[in-house]
N, C-alpha and C. Protein backbone atom coordinates (compact mmCIF):
# COMPACT_ATOMS: atom_id res chain seq x y z
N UNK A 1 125.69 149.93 -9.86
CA UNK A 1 125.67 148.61 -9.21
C UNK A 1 125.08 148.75 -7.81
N UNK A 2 124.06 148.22 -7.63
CA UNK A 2 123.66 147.78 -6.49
C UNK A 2 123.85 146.77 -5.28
N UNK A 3 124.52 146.95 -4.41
CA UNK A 3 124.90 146.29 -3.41
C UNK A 3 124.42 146.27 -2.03
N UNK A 4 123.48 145.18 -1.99
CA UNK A 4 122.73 144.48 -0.60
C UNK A 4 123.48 144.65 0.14
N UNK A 5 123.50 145.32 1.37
CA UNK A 5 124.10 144.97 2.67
C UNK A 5 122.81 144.41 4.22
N UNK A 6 123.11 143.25 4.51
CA UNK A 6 122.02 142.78 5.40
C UNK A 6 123.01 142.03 6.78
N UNK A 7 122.57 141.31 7.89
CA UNK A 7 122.77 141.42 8.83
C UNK A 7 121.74 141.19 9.72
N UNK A 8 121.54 140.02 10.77
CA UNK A 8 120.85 140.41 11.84
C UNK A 8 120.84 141.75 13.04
N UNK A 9 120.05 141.70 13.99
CA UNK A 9 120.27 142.52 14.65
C UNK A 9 121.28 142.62 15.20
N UNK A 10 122.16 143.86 15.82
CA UNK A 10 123.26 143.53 16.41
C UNK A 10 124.77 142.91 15.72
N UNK A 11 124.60 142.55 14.76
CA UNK A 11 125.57 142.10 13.71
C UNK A 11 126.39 143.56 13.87
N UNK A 12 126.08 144.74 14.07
CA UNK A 12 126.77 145.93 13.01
C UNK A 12 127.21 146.17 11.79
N UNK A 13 125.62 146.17 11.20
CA UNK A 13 125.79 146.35 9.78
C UNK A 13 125.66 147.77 9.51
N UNK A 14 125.09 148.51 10.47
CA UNK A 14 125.36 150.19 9.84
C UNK A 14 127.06 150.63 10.16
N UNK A 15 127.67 149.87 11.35
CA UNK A 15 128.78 150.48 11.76
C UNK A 15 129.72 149.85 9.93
N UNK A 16 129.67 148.67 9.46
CA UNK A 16 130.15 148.62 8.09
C UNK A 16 129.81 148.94 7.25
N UNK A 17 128.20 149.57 7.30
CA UNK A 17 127.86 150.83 5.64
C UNK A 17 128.42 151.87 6.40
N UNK A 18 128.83 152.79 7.52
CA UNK A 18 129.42 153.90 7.84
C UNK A 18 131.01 153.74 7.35
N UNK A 19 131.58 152.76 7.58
CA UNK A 19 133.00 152.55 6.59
C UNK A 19 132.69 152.40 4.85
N UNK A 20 131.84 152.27 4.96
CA UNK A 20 131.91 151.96 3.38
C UNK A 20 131.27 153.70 2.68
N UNK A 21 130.60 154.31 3.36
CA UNK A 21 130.47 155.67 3.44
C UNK A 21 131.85 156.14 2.96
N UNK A 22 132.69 156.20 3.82
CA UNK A 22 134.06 156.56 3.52
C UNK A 22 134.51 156.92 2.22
N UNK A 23 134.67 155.95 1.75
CA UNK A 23 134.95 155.30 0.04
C UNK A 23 134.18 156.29 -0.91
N UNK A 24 135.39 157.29 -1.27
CA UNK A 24 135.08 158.21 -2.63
C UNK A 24 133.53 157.44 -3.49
N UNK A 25 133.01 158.29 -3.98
CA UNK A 25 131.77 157.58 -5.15
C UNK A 25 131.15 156.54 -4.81
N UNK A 26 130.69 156.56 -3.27
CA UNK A 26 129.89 155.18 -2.84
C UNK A 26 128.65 156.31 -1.65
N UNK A 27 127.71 155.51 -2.32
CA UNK A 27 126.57 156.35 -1.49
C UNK A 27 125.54 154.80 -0.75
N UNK A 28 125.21 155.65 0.60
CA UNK A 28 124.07 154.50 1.31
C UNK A 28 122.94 154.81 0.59
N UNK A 29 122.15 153.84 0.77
CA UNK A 29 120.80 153.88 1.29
C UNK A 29 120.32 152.86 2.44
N UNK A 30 119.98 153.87 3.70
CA UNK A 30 119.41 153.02 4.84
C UNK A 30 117.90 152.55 5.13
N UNK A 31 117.73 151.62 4.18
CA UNK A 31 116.22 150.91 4.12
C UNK A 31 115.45 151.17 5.46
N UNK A 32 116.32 150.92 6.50
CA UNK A 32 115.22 151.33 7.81
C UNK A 32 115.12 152.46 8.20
N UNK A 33 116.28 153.19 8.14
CA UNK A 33 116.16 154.56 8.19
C UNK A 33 115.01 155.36 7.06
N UNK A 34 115.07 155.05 6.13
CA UNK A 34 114.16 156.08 5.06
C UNK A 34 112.24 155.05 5.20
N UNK A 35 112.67 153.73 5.68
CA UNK A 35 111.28 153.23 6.06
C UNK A 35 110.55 154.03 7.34
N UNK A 36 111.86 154.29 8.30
CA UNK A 36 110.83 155.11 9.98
C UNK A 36 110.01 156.74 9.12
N UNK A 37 111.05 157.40 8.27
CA UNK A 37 110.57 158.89 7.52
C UNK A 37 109.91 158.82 7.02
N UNK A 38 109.54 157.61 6.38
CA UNK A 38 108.36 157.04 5.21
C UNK A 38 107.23 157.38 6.52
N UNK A 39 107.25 156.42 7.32
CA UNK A 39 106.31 155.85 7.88
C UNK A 39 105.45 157.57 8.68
N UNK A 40 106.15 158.46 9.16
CA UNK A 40 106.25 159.71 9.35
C UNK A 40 105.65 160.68 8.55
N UNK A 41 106.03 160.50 7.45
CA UNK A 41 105.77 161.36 6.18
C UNK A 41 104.60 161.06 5.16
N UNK A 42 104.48 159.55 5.09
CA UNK A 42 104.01 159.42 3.70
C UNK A 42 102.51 159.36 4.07
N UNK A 43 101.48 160.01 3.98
CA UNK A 43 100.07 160.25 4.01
C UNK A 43 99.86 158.26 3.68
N UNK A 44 99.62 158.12 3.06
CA UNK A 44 99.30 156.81 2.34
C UNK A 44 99.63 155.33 3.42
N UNK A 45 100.88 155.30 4.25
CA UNK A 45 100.93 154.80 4.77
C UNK A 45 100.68 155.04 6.18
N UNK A 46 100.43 156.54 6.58
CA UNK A 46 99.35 156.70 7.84
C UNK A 46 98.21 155.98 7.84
N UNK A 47 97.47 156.39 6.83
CA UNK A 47 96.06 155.69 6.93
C UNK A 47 96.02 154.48 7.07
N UNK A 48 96.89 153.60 6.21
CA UNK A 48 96.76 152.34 6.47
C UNK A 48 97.33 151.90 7.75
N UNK A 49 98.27 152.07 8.03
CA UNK A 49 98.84 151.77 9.94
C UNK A 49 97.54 152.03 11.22
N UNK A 50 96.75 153.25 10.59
CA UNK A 50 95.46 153.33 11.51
C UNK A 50 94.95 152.69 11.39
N UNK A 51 94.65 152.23 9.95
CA UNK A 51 92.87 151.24 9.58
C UNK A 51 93.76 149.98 9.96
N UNK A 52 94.59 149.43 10.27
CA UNK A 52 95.47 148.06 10.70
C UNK A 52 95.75 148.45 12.04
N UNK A 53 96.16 149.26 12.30
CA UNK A 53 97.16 149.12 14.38
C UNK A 53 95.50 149.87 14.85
N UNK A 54 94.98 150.54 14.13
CA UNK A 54 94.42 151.36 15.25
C UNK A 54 94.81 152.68 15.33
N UNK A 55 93.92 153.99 16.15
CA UNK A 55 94.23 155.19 16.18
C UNK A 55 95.29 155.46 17.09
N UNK A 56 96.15 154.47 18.04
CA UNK A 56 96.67 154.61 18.34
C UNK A 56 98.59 154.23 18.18
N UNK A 57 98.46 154.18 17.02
CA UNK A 57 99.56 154.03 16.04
C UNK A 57 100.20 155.03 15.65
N UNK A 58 99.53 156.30 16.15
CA UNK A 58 100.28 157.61 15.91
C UNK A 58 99.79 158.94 17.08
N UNK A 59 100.92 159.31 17.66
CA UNK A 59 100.49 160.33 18.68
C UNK A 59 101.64 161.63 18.00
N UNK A 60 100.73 163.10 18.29
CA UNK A 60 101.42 163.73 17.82
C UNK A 60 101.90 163.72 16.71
N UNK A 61 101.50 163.37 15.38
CA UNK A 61 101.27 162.76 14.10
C UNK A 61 102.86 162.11 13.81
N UNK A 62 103.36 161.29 14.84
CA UNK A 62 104.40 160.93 14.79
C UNK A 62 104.40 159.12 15.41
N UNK A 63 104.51 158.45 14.62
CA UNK A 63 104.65 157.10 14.97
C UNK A 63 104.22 156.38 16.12
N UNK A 64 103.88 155.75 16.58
CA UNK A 64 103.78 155.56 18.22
C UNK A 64 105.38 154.20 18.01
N UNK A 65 106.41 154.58 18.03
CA UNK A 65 106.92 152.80 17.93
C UNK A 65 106.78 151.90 19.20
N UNK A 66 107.00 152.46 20.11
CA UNK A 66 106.50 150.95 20.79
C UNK A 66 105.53 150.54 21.53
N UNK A 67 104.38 151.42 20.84
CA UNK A 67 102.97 150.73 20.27
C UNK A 67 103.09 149.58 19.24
N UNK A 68 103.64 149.86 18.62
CA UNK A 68 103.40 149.44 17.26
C UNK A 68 104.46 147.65 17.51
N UNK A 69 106.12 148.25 17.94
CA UNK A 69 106.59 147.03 18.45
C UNK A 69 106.39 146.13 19.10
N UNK A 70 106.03 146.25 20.28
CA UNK A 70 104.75 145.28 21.07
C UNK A 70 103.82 144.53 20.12
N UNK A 71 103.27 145.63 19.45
CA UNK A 71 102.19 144.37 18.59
C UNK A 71 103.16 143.64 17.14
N UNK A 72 104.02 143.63 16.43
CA UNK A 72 104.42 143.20 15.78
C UNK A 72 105.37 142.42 15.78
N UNK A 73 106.45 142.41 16.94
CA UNK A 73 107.33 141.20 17.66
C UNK A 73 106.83 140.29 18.27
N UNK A 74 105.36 140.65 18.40
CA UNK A 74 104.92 139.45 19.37
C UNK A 74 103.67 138.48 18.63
N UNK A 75 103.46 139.02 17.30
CA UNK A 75 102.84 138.19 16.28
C UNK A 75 103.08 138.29 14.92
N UNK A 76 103.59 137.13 14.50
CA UNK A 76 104.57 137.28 13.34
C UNK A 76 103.52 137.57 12.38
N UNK A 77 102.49 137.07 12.33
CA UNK A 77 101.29 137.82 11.15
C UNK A 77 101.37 139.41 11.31
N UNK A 78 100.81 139.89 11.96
CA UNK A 78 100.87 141.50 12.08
C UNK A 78 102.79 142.31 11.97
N UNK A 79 103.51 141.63 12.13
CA UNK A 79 104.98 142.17 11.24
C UNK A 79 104.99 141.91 9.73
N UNK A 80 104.65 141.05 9.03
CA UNK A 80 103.88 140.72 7.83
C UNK A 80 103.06 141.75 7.35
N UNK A 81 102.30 142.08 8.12
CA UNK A 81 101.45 142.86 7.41
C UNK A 81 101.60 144.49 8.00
N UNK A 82 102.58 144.64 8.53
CA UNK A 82 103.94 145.97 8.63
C UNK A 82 104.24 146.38 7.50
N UNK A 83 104.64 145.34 6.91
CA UNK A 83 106.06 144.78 5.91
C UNK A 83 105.18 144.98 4.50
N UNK A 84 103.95 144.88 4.43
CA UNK A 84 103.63 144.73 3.44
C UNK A 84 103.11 146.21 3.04
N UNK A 85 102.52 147.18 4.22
CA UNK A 85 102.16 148.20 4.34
C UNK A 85 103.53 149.27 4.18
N UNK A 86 104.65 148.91 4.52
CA UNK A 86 105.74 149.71 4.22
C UNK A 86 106.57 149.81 3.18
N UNK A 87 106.92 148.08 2.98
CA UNK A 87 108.20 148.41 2.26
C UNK A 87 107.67 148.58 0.60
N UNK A 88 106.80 148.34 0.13
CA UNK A 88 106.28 148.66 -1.57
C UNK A 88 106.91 150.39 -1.66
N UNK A 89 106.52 151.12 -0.24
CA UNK A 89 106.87 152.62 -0.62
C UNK A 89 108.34 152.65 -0.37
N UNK A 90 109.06 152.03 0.51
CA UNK A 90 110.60 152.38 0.38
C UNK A 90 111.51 151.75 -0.76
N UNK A 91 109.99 150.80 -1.78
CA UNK A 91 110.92 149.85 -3.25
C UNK A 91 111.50 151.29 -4.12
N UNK A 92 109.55 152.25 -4.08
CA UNK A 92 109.52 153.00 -5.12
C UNK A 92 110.91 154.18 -4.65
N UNK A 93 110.75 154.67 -3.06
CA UNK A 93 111.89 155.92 -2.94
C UNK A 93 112.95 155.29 -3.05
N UNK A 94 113.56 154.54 -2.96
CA UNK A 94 114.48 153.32 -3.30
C UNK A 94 115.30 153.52 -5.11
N UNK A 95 113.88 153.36 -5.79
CA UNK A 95 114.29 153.39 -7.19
C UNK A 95 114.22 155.01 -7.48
N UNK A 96 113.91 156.21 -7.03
CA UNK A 96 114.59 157.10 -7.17
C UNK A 96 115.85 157.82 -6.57
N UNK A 97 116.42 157.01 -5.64
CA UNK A 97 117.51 157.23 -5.15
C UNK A 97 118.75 156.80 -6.28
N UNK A 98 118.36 155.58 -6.88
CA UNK A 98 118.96 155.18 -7.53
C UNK A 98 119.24 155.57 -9.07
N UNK A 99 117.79 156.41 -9.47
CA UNK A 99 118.34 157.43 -10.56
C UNK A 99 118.97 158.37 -10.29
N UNK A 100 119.04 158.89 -9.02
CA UNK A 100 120.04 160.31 -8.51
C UNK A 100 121.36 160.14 -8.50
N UNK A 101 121.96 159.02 -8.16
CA UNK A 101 122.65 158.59 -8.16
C UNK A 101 123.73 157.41 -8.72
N UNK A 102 123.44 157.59 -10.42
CA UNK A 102 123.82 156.73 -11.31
C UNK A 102 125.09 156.95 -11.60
N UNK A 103 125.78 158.06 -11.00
CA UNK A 103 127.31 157.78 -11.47
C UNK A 103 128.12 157.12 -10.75
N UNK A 104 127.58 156.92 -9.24
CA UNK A 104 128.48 156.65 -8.20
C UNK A 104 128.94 154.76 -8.56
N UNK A 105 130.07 155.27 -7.88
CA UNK A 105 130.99 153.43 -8.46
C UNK A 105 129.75 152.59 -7.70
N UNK A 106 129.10 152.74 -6.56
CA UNK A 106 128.16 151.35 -6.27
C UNK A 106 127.42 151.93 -5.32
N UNK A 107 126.21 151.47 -5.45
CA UNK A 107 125.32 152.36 -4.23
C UNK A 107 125.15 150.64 -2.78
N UNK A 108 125.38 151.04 -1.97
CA UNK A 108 125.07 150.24 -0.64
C UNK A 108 123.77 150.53 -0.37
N UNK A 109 122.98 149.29 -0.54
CA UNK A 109 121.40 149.02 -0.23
C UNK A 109 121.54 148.26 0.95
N UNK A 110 121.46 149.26 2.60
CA UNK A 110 121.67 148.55 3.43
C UNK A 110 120.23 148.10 4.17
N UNK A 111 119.79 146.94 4.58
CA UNK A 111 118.34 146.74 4.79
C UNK A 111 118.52 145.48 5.79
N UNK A 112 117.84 145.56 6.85
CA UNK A 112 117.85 144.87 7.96
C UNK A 112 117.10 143.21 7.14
N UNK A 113 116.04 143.44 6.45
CA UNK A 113 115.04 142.42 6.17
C UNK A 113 115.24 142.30 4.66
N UNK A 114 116.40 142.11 3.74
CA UNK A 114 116.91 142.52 2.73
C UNK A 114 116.30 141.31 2.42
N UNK A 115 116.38 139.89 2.81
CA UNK A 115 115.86 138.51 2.00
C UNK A 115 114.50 138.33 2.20
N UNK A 116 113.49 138.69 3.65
CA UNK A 116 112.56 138.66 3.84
C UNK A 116 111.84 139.71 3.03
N UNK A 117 112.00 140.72 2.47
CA UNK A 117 111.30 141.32 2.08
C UNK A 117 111.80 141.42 -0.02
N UNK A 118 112.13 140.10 0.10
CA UNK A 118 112.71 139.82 -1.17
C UNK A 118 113.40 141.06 -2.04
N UNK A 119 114.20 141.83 -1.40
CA UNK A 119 115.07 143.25 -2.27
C UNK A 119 116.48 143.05 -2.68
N UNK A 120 116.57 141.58 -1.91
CA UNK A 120 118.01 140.74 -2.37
C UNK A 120 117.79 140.93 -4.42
N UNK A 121 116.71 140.74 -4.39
CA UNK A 121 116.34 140.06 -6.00
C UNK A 121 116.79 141.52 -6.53
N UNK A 122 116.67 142.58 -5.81
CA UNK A 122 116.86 144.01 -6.82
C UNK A 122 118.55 144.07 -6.93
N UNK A 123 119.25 143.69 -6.45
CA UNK A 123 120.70 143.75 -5.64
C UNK A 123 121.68 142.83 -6.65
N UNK A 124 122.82 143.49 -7.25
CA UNK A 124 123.64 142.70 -8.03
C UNK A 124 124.84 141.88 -6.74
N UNK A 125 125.23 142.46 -6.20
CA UNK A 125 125.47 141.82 -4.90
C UNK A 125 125.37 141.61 -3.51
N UNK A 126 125.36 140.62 -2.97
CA UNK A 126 124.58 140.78 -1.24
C UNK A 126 125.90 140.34 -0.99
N UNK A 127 125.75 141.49 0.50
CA UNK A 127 127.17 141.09 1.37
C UNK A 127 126.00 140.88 2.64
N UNK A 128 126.94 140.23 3.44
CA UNK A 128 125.96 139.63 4.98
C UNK A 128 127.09 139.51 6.12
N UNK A 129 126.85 140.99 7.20
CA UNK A 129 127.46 140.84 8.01
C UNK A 129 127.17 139.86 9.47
N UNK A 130 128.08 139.43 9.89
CA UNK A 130 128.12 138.51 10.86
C UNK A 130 128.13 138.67 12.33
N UNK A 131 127.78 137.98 13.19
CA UNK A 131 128.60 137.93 14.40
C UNK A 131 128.26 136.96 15.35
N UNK A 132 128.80 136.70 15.95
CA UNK A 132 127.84 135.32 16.86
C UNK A 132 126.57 135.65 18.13
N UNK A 133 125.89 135.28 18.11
CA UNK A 133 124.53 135.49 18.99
C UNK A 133 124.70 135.69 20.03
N UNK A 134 125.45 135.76 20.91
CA UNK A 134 125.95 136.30 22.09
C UNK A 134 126.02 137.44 22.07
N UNK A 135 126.85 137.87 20.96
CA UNK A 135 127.69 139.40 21.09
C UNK A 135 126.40 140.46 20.20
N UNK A 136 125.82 139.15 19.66
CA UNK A 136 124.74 140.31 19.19
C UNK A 136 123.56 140.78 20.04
N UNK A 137 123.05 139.92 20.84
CA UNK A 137 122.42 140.36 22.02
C UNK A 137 122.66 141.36 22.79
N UNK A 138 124.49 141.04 23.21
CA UNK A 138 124.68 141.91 24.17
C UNK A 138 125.20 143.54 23.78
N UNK A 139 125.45 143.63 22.32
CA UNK A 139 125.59 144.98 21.48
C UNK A 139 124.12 145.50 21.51
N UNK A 140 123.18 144.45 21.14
CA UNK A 140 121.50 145.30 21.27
C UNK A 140 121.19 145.85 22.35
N UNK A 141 121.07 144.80 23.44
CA UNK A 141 120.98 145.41 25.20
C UNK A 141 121.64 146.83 25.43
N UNK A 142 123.02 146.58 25.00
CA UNK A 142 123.74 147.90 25.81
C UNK A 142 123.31 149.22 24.54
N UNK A 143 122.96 149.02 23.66
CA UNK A 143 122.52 150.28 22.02
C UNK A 143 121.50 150.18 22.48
N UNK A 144 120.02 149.84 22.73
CA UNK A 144 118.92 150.16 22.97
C UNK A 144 118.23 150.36 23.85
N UNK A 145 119.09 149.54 25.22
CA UNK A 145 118.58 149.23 26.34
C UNK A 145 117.43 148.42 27.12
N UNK A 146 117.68 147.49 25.83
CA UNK A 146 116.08 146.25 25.96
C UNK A 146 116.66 145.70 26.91
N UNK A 147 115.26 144.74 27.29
CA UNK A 147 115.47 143.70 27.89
C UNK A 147 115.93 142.41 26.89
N UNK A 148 116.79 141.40 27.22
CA UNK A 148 117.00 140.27 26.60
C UNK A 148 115.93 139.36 25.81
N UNK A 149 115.27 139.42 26.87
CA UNK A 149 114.29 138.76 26.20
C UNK A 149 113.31 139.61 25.01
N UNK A 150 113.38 140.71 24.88
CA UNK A 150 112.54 141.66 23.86
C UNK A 150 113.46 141.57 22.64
N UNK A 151 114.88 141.22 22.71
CA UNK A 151 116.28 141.85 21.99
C UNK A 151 116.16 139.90 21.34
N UNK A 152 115.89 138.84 22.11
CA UNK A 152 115.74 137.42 21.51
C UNK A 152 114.20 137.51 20.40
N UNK A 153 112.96 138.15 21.12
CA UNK A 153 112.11 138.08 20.36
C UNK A 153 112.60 138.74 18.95
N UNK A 154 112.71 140.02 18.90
CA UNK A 154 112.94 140.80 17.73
C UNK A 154 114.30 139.24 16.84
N UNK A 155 115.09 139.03 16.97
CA UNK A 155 116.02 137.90 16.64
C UNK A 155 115.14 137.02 15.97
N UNK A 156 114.29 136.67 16.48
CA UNK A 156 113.54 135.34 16.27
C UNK A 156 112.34 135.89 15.10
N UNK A 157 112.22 136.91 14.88
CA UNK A 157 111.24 137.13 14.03
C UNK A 157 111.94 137.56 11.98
N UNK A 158 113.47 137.43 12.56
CA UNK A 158 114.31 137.92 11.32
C UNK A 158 114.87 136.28 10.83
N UNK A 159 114.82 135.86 9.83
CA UNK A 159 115.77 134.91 9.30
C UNK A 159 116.88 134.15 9.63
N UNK A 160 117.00 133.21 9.84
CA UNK A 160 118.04 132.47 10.49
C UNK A 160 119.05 133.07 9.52
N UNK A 161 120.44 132.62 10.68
CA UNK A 161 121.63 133.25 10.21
C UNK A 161 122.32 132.63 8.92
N UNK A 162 122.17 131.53 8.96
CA UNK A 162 122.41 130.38 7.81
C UNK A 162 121.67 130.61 6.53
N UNK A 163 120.22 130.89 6.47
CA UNK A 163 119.98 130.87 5.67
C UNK A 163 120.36 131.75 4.57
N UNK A 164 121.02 133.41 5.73
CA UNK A 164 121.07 134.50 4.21
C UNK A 164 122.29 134.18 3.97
N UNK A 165 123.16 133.92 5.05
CA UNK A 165 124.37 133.77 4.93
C UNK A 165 124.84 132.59 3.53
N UNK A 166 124.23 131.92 3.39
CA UNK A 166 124.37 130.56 2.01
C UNK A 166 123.69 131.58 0.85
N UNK A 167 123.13 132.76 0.80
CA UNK A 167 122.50 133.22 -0.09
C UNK A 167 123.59 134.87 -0.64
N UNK A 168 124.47 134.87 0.59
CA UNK A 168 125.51 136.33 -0.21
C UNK A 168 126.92 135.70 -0.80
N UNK A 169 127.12 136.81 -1.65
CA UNK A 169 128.35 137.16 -2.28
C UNK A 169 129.23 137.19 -1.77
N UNK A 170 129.51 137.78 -0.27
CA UNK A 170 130.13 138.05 0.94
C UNK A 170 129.93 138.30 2.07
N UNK A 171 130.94 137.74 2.93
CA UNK A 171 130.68 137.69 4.78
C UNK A 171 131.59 138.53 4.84
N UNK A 172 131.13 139.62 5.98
CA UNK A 172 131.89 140.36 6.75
C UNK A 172 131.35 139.51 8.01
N UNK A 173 132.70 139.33 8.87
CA UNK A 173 132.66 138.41 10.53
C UNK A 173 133.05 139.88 10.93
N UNK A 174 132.11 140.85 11.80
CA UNK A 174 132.41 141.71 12.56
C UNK A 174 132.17 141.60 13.85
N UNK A 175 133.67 141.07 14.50
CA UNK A 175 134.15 140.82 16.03
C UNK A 175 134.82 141.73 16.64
N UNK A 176 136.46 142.34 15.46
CA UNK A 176 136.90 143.46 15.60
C UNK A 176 136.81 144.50 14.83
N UNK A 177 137.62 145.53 15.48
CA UNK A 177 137.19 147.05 14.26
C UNK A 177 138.16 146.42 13.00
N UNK A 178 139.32 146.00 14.00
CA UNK A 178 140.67 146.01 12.53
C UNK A 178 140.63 144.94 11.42
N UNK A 179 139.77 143.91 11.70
CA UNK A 179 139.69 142.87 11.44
C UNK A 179 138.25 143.28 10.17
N UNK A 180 137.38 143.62 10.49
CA UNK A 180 136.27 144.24 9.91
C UNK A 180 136.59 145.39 9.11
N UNK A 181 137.76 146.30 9.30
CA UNK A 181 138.09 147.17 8.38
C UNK A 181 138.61 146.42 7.38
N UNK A 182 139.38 145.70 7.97
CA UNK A 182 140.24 145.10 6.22
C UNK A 182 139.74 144.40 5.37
N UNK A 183 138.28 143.32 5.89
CA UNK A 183 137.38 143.02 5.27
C UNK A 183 136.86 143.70 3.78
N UNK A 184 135.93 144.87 4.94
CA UNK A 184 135.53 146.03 3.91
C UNK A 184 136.56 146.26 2.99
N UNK A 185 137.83 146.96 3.07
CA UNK A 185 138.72 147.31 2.31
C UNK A 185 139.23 146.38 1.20
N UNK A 186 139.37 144.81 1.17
CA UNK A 186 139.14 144.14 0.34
C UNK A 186 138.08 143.50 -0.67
N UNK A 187 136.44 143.88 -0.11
CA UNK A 187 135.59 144.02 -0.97
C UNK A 187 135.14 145.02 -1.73
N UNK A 188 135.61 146.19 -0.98
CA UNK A 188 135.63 147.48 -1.97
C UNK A 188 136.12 147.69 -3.12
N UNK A 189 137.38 146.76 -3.24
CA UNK A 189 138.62 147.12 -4.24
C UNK A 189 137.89 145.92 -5.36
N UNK A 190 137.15 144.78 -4.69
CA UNK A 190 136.91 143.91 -5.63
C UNK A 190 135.61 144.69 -6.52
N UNK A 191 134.81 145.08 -5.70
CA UNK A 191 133.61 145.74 -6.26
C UNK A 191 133.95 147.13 -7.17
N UNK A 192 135.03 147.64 -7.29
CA UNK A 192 135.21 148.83 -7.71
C UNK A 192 135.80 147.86 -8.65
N UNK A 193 136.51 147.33 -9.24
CA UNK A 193 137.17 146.53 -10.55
C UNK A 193 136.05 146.08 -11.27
N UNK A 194 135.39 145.31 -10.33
CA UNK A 194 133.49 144.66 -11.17
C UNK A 194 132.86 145.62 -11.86
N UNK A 195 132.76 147.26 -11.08
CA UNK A 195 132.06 148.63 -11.87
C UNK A 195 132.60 148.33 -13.07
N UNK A 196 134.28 149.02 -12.91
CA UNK A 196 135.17 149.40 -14.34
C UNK A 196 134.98 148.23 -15.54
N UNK A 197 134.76 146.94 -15.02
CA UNK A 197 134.50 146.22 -16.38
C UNK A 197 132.89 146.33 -17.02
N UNK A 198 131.97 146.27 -16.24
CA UNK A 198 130.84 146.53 -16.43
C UNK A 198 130.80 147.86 -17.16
């Protein structure tokens, strides 16, 4: 069973796939994480990031990112065509993660752009963590050390909150730890009963 986990920025949606880590026979996959190694690794999508960003899209045969961020937060066509250059290769390492891992009670498909990059559709359930726009700003600022206004652009280029939110299975509201643990801990138990009948 495959299970979407998505989230705007700042939401803390890795800090709730790191609890869900926890949980005997449950394995991640971090869509952005294995997209930056992709992007690093995979010959195929070097070339194309050059013949699109330019030779300066990679220094030290290692990414340039904020080369690359600059130009793609600040024109929603060229994040588009990021998106289109990346994620086809993290569908395919994606679907062999998922043969490696066919016994586990549910694999967590955690992905920042899970509806925008339509992978909701691969996903038997989407969970969508929460938080209010304030606190997500100010969790980005103090984790990355942007400026506000760089931490609103990146915001503004991801999906309104409403929209994925009317589109999951489940809300995690992560405001507190204790409050957000018990969350998790009650969708776990539901999702582990859903395996056993399946």
């Amino acid at each position: 069973m495959v299970v979407g986990l998505t989230g705007g920025i700042g939401s803390g949606k890795t800090t709730v796939a790191n609890i869900f880590a926890k949980f005997d026979n449950v394995v991640i996959y971090n869509a952005d994480l294995e997209a930056k190694n992709l992007m690093n690794t995979s010959l195929k999508i070097k070339s194309k990031m050059i013949e699109e960003f330019g030779e300066d899209s990679y220094k030290n045969n290692q990414l340039n990112r904020p080369y690359i961020a600059n130009i793609v937060f600040n024109d929603k066509s060229k994040l588009e065509t990021l998106n289109s250059i990346v994620h086809p290769e993290v569908k395919m390492h994606f679907q062999q993660f998922i043969k490696m891992h066919k016994k586990s009670h549910y694999i967590i498909y955690e992905n920042a752009i899970l509806f925008e990059s339509k992978s909701n559709l691969k996903c038997d359930i989407v969970i969508s963590v929460y938080a209010p726009l304030n606190l997500r700003i100010s969790r980005t600022m103090l984790r990355d050390g942007s400026a506000k206004k760089d931490v609103e652009n990146r915001i503004n280029s991801q999906w309104k909150e409403d929209k994925k939110l009317l589109q999951s299975n489940y809300i995690i509201n992560n405001i507190t730890k204790e409050a957000t643990h018990n969350q998790i801990i009650n969708i776990h138990n539901i999702l582990t009963q859903k395996r056993h009948r399946i």
